[in-house]
PDB file of N, CA and C in Angstrom:
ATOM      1  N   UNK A   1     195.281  70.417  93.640  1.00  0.00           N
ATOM      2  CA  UNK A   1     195.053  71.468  94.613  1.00  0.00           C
ATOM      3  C   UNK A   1     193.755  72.209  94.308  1.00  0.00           C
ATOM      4  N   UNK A   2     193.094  72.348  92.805  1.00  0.00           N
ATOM      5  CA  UNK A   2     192.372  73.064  92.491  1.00  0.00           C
ATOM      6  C   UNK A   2     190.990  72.458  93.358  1.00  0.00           C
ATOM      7  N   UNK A   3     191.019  70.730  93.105  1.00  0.00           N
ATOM      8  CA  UNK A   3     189.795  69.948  93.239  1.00  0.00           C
ATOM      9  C   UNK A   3     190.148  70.074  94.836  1.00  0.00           C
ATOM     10  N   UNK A   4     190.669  70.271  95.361  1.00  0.00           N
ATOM     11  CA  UNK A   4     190.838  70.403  96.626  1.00  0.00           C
ATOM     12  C   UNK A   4     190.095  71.535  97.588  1.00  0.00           C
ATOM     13  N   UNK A   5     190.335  72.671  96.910  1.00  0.00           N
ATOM     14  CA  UNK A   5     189.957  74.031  96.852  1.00  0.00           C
ATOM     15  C   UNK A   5     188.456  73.961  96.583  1.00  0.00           C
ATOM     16  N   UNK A   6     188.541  73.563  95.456  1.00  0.00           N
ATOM     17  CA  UNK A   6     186.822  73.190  95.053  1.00  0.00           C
ATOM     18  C   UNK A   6     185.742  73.003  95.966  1.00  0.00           C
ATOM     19  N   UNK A   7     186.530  71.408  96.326  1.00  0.00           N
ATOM     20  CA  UNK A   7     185.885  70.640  97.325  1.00  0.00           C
ATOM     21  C   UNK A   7     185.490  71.641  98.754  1.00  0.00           C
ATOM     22  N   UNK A   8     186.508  72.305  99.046  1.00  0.00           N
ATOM     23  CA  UNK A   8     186.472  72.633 100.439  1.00  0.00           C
ATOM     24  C   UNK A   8     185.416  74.196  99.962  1.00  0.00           C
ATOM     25  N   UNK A   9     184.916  74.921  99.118  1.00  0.00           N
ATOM     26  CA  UNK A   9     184.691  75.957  99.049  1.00  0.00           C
ATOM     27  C   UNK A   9     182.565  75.394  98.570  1.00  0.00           C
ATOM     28  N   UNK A  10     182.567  73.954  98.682  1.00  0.00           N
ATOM     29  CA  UNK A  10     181.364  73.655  98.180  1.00  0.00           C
ATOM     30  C   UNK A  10     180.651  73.097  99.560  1.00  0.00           C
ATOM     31  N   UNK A  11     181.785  72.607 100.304  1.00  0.00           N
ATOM     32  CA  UNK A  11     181.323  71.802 101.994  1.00  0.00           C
ATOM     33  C   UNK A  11     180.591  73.604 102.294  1.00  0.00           C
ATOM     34  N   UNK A  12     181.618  74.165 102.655  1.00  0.00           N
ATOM     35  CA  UNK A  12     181.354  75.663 103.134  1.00  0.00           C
ATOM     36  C   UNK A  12     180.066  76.981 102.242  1.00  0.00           C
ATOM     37  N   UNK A  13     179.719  76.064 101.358  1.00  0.00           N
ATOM     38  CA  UNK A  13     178.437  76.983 100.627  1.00  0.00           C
ATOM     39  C   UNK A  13     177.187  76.189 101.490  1.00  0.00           C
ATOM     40  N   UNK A  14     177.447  75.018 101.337  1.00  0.00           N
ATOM     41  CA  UNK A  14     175.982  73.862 101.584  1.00  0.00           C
ATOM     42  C   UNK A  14     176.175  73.274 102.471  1.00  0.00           C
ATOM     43  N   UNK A  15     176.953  73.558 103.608  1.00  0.00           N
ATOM     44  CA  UNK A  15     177.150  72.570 104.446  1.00  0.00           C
ATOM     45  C   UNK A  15     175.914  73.591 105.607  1.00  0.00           C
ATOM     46  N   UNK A  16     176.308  74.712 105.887  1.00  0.00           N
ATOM     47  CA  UNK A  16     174.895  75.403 106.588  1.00  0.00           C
ATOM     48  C   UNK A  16     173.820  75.054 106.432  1.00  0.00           C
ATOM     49  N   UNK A  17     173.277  74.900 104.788  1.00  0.00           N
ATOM     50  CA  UNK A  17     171.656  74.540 104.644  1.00  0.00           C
ATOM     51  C   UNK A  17     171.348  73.735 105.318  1.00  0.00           C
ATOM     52  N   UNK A  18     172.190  72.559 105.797  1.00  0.00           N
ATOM     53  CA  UNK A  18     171.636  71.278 106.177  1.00  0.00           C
ATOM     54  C   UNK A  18     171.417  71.897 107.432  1.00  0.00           C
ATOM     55  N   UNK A  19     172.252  71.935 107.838  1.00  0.00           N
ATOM     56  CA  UNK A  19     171.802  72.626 109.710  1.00  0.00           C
ATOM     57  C   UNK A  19     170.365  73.386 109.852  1.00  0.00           C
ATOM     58  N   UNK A  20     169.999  74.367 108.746  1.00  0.00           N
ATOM     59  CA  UNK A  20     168.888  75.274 108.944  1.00  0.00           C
ATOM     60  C   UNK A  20     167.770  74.224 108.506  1.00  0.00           C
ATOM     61  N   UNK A  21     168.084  73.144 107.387  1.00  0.00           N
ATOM     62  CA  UNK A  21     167.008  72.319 107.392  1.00  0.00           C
ATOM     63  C   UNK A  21     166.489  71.314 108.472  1.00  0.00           C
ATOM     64  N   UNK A  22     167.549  71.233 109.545  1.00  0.00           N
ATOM     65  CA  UNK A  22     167.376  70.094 110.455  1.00  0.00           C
ATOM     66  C   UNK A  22     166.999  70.687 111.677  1.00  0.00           C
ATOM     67  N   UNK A  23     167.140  71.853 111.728  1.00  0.00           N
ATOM     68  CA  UNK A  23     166.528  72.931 112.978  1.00  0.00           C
ATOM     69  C   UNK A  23     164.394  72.651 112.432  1.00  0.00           C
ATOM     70  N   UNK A  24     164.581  73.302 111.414  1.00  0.00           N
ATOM     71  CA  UNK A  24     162.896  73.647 111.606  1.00  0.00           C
ATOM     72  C   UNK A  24     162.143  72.191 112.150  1.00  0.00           C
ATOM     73  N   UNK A  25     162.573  71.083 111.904  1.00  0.00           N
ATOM     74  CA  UNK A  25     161.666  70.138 113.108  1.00  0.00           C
ATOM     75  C   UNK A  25     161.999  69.618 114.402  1.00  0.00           C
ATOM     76  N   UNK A  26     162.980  70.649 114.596  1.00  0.00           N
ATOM     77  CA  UNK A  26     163.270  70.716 116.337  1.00  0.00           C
ATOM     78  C   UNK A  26     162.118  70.735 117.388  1.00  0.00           C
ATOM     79  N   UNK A  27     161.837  70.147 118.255  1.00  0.00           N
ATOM     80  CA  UNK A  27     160.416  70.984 119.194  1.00  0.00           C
ATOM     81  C   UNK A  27     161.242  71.002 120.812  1.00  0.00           C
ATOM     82  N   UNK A  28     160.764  71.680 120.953  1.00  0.00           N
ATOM     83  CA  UNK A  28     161.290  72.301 122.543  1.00  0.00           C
ATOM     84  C   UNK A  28     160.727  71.798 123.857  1.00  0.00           C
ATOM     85  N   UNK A  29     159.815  70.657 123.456  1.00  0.00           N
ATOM     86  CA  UNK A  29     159.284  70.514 124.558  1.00  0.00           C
ATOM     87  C   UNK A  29     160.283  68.759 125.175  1.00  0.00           C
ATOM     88  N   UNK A  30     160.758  68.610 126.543  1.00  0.00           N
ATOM     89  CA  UNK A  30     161.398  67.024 126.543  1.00  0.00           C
ATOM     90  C   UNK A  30     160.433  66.379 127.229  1.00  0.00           C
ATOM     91  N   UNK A  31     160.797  65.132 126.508  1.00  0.00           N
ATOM     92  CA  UNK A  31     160.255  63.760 126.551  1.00  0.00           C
ATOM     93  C   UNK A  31     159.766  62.866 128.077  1.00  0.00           C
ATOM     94  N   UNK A  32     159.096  62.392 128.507  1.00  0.00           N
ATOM     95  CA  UNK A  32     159.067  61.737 129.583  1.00  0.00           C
ATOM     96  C   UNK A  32     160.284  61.056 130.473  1.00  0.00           C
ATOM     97  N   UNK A  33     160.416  60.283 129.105  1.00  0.00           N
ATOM     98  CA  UNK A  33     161.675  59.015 129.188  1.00  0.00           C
ATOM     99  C   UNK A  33     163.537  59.955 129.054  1.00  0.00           C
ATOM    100  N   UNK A  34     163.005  61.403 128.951  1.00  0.00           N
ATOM    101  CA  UNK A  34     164.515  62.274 129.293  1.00  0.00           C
ATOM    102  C   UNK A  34     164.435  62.441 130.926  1.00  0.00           C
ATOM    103  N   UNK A  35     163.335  63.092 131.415  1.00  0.00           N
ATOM    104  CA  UNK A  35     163.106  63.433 132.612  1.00  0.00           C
ATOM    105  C   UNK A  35     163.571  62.081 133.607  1.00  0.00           C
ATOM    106  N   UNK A  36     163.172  61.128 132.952  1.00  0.00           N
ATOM    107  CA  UNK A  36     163.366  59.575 134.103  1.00  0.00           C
ATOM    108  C   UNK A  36     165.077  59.480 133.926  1.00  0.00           C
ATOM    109  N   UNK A  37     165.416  59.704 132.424  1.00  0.00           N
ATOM    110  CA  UNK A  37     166.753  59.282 132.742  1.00  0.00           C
ATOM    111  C   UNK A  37     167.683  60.711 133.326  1.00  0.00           C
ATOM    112  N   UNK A  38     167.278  62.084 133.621  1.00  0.00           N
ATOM    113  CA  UNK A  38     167.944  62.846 134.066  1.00  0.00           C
ATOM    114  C   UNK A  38     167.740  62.505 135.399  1.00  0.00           C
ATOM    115  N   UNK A  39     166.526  62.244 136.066  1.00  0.00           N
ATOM    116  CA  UNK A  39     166.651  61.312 137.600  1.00  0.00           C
ATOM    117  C   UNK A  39     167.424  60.637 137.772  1.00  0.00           C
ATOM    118  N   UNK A  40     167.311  59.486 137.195  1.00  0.00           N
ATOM    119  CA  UNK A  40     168.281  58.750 137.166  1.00  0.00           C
ATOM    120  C   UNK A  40     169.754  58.912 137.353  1.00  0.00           C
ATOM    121  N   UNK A  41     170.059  59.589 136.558  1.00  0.00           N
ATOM    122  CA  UNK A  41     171.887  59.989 136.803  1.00  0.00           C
ATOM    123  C   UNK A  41     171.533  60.936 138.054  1.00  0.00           C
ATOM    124  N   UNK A  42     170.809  61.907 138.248  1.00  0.00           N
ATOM    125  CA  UNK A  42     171.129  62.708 139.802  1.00  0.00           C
ATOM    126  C   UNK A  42     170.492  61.458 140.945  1.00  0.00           C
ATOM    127  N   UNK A  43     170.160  60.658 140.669  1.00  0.00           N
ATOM    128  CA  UNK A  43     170.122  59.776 141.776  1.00  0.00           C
ATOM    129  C   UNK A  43     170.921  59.130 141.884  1.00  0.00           C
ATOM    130  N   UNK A  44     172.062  58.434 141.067  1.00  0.00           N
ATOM    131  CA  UNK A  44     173.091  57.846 141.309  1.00  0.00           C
ATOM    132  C   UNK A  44     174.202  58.954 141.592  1.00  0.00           C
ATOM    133  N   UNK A  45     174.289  59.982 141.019  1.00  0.00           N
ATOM    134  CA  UNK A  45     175.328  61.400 141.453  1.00  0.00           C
ATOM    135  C   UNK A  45     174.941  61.167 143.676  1.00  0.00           C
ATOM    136  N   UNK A  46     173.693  61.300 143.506  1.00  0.00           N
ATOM    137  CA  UNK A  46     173.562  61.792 144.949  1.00  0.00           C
ATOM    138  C   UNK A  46     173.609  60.503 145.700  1.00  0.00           C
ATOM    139  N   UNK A  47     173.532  59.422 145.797  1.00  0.00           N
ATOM    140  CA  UNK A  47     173.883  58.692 146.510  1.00  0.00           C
ATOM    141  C   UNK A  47     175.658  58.722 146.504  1.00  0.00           C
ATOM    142  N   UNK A  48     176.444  58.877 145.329  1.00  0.00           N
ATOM    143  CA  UNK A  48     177.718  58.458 145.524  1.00  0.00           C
ATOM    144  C   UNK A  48     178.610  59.634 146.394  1.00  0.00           C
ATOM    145  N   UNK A  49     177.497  60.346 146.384  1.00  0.00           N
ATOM    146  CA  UNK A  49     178.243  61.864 147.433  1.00  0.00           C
ATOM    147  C   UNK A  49     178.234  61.209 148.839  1.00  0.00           C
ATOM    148  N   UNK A  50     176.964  60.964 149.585  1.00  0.00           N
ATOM    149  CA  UNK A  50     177.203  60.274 150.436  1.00  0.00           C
ATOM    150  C   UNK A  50     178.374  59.584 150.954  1.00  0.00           C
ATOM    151  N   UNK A  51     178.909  58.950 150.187  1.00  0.00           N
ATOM    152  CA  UNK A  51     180.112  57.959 150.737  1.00  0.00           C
ATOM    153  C   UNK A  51     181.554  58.537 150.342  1.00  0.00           C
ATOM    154  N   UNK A  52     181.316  59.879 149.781  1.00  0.00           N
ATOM    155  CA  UNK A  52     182.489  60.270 149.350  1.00  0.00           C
ATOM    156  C   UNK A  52     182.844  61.467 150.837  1.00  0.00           C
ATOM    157  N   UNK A  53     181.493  61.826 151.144  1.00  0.00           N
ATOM    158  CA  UNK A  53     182.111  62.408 152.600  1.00  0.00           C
ATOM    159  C   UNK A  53     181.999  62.124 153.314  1.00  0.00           C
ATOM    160  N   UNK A  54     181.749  61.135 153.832  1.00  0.00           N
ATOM    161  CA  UNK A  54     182.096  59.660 154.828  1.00  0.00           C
ATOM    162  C   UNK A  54     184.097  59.927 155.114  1.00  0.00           C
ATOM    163  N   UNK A  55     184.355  59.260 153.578  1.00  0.00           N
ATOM    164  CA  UNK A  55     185.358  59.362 153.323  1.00  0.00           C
ATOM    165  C   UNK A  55     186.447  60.255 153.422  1.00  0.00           C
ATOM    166  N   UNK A  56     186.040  61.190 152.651  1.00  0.00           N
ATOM    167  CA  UNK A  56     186.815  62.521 153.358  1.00  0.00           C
ATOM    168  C   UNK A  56     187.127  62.804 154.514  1.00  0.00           C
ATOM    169  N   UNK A  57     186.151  63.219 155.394  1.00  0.00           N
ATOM    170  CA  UNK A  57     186.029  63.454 156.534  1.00  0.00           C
ATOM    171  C   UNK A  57     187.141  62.405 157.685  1.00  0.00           C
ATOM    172  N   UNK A  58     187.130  61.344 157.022  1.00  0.00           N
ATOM    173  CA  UNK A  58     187.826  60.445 157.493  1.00  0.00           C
ATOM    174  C   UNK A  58     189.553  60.787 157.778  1.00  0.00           C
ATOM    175  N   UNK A  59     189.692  60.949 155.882  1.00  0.00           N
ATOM    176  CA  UNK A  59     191.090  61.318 155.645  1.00  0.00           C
ATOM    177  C   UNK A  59     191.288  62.604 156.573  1.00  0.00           C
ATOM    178  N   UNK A  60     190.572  63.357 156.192  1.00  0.00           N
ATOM    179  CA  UNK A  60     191.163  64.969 157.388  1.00  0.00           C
ATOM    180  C   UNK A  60     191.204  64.505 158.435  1.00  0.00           C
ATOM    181  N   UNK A  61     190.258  63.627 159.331  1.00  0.00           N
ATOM    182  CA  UNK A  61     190.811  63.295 160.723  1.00  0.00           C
ATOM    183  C   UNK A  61     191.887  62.733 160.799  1.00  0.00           C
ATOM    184  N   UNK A  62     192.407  61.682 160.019  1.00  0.00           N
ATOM    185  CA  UNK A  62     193.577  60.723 159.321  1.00  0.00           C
ATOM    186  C   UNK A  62     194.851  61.784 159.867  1.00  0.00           C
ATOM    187  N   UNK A  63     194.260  62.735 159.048  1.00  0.00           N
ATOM    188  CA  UNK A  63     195.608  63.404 158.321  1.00  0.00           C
ATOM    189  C   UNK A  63     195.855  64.380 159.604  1.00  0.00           C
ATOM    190  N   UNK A  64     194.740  65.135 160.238  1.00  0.00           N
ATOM    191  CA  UNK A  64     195.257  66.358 161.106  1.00  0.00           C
ATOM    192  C   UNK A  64     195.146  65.810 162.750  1.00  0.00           C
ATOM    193  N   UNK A  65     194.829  64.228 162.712  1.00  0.00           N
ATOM    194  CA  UNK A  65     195.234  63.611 164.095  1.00  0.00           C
ATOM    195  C   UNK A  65     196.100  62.515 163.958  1.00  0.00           C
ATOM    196  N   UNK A  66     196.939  62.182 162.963  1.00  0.00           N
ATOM    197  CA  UNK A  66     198.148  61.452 162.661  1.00  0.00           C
ATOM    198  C   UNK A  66     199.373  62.195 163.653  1.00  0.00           C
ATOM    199  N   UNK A  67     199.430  63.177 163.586  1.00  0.00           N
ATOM    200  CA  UNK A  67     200.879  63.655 164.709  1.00  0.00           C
ATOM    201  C   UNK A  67     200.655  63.669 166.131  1.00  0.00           C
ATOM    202  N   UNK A  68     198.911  63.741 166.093  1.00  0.00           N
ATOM    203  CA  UNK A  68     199.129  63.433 167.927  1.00  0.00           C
ATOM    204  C   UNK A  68     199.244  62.127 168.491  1.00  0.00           C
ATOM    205  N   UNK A  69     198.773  61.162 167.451  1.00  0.00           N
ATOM    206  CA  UNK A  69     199.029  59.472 167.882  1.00  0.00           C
ATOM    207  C   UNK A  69     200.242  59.085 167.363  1.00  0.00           C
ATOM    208  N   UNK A  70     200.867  59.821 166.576  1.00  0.00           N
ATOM    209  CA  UNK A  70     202.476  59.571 166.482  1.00  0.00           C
ATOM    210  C   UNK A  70     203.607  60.293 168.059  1.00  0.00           C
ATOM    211  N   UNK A  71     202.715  60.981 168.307  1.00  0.00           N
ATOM    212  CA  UNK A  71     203.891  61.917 169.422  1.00  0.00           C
ATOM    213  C   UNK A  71     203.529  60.946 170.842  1.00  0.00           C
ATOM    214  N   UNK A  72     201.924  60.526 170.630  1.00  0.00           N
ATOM    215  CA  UNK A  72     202.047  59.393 172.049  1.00  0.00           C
ATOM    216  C   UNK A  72     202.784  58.069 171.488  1.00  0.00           C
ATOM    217  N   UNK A  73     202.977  57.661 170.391  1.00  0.00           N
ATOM    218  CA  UNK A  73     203.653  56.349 170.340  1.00  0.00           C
ATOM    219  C   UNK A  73     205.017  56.553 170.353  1.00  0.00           C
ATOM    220  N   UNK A  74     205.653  57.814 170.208  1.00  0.00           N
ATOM    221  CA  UNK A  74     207.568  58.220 170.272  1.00  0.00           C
ATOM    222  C   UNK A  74     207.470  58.575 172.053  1.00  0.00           C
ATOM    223  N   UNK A  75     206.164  58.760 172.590  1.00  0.00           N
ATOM    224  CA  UNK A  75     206.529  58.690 173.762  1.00  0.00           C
ATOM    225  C   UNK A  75     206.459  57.781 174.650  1.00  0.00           C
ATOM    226  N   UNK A  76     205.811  56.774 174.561  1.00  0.00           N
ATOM    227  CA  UNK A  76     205.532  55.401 174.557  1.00  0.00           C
ATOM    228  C   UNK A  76     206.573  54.428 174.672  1.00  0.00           C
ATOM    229  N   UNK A  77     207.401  54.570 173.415  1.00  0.00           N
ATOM    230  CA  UNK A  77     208.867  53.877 172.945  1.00  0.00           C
ATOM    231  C   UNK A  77     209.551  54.798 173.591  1.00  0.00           C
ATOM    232  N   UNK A  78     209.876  55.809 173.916  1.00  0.00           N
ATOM    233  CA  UNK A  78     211.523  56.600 174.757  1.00  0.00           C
ATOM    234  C   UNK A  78     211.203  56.023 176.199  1.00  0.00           C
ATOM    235  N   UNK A  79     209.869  55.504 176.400  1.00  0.00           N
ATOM    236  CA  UNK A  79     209.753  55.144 178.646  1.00  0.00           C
ATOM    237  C   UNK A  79     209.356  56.795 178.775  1.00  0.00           C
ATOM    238  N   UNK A  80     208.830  57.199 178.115  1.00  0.00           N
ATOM    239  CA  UNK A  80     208.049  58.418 179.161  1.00  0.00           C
ATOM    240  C   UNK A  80     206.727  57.866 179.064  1.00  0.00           C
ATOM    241  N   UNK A  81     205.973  57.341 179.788  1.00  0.00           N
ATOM    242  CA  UNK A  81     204.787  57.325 179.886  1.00  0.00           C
ATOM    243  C   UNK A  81     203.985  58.328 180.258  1.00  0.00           C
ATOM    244  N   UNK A  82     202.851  58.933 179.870  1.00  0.00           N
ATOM    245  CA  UNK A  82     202.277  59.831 180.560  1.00  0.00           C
ATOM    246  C   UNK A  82     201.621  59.971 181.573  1.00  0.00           C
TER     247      UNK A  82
END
């Protein structure tokens, strides 16, 4: 338990330095080849919207004109024609 204790009280002294050592050659400025691939994904994002409200739009008509082509086909089948 002691080496345990040990262990965990030596991660938590030195385990920060590394972080502050791996910051100072950070640079802030991005890369060409980030910019192409952040295009990239919003160009495939924005084309797949396209077809997703195609779609939609579909289902809501689906869905909120399903009872009026059900009420002409129960009237259809009883012989009331309109």
């Amino acid at each position: 338990m002691k080496s345990v204790m040990r262990g965990i009280s030596l991660v938590t002294a030195f385990g920060p330095t590394v972080a502050y050592a791996a910051q100072m050659n950070e640079t802030n400025d991005m890369s060409l080849i980030l910019w192409l691939f952040l295009a990239l994904v919003a160009l495939i994002i924005g084309t797949q919207v396209i077809p997703a409200c195609v779609l939609f739009c579909k289902m809501v008509k689906r869905v909120f004109g399903a009872n009026e082509e059900k009420a002409e086909d129960d009237e259809k089948f009883a012989g009331r024609a309109p």
